[in-house]
Protein backbone atom coordinates (compact mmCIF):
# COMPACT_ATOMS: atom_id res chain seq x y z
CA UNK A 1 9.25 -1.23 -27.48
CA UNK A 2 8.05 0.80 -24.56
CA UNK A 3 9.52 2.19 -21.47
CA UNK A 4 12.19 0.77 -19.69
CA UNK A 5 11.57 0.67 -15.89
CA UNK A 6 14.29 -0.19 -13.40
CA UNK A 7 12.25 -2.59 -11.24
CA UNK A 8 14.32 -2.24 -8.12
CA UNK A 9 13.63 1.35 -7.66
CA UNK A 10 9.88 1.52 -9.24
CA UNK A 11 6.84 1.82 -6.52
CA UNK A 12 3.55 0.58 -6.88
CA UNK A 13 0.79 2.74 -5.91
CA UNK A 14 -2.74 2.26 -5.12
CA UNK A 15 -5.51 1.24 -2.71
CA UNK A 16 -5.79 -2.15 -2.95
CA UNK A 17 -3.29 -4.32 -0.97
CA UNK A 18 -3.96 -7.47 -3.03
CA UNK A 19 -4.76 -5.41 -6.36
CA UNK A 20 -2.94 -2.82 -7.16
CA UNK A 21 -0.24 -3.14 -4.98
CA UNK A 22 -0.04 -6.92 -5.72
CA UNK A 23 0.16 -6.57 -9.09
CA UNK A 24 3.68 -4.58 -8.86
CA UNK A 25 4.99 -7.70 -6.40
CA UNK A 26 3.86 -10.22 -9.61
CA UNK A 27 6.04 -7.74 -12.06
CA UNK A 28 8.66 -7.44 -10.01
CA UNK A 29 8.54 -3.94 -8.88
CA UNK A 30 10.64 -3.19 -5.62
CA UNK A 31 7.78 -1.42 -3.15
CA UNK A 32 4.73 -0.71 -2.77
CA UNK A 33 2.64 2.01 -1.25
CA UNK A 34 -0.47 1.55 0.07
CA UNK A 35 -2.96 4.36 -0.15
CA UNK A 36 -5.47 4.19 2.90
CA UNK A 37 -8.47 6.42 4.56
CA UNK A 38 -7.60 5.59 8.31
CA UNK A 39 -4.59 3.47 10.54
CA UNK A 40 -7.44 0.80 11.25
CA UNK A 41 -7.60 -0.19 7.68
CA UNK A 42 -3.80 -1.02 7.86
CA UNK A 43 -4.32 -2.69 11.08
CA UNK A 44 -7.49 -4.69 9.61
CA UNK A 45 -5.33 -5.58 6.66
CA UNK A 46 -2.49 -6.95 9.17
CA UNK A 47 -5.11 -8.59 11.15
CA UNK A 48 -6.10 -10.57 7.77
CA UNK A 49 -2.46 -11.81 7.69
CA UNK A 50 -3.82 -13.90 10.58
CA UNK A 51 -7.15 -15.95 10.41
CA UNK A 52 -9.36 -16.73 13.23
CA UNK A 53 -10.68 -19.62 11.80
CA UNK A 54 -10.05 -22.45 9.37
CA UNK A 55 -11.90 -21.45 6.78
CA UNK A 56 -10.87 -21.78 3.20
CA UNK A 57 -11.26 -18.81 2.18
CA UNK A 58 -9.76 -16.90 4.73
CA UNK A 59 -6.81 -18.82 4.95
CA UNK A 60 -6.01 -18.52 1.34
CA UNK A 61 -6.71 -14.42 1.54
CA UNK A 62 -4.25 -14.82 4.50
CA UNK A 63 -1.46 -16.66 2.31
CA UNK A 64 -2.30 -14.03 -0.18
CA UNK A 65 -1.75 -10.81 1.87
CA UNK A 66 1.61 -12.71 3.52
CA UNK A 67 2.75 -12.75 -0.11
CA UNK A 68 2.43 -9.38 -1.37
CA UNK A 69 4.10 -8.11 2.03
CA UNK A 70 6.77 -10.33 2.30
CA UNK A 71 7.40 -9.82 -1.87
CA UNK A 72 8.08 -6.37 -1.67
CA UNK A 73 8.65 -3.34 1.17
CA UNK A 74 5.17 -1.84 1.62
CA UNK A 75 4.17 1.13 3.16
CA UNK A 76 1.05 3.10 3.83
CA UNK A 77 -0.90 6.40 4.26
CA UNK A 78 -3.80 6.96 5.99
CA UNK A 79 -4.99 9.99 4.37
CA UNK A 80 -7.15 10.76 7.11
CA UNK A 81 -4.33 11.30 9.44
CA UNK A 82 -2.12 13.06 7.20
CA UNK A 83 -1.94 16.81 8.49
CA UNK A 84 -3.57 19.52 5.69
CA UNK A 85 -3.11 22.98 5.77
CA UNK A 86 -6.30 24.58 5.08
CA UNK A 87 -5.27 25.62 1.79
CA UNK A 88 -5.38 21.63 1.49
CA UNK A 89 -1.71 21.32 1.31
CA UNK A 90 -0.61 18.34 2.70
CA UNK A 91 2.25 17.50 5.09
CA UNK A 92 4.34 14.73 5.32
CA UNK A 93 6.97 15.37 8.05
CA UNK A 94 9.51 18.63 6.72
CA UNK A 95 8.34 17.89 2.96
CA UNK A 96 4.79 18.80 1.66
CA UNK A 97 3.06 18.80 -1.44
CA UNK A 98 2.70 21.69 -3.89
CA UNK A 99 0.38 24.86 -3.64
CA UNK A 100 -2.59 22.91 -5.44
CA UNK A 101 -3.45 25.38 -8.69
């Protein structure tokens, strides 16, 4: 039973690159969006992509990351940057979010 999800057109959602957004590359979902506090953490994430050193670890995080953003179109928000009204609506571009009740 269950729902049926068209795959192609589902998003995954979340904070975590290799978590949450991961897990919708593994089931086949067709983006992902990447919930950040600040444009540095995207940059940090991209920087990741790319070790400095040889270590084991690090190179397998690296081959990790590559795989989740070559799997699937990702993007992000940095919250931090996103402009609020201060009735805390928030603005993306012409579209914003509801009146909050």
């Amino acid at each position: 039973m269950g729902l049926k999800v068209n795959k192609k057109r589902a998003v995954a959602v979340g904070d975590s690159i290799k978590g949450d957004v991961g897990s919708g590359v593994k089931a086949g979902l067709g983006s992902g969006l990447l919930v950040t506090e600040t444009s540095e953490d995207v940059q940090t994430i991209l920087d990741r992509t790319k070790p400095k050193t040889q270590n084991v670890e690090d190179l397998k995080d690296a081959e990790e990351l590559k795989s989740v953003l070559r799997g699937t179109a990702v993007e992000a928000i940095p919250t931090k940057e996103v402009k609020q009204s201060k009735a805390g609506i928030f603005h993306f571009g012409k579209k914003s979010s509801n009146k909050p009740e």
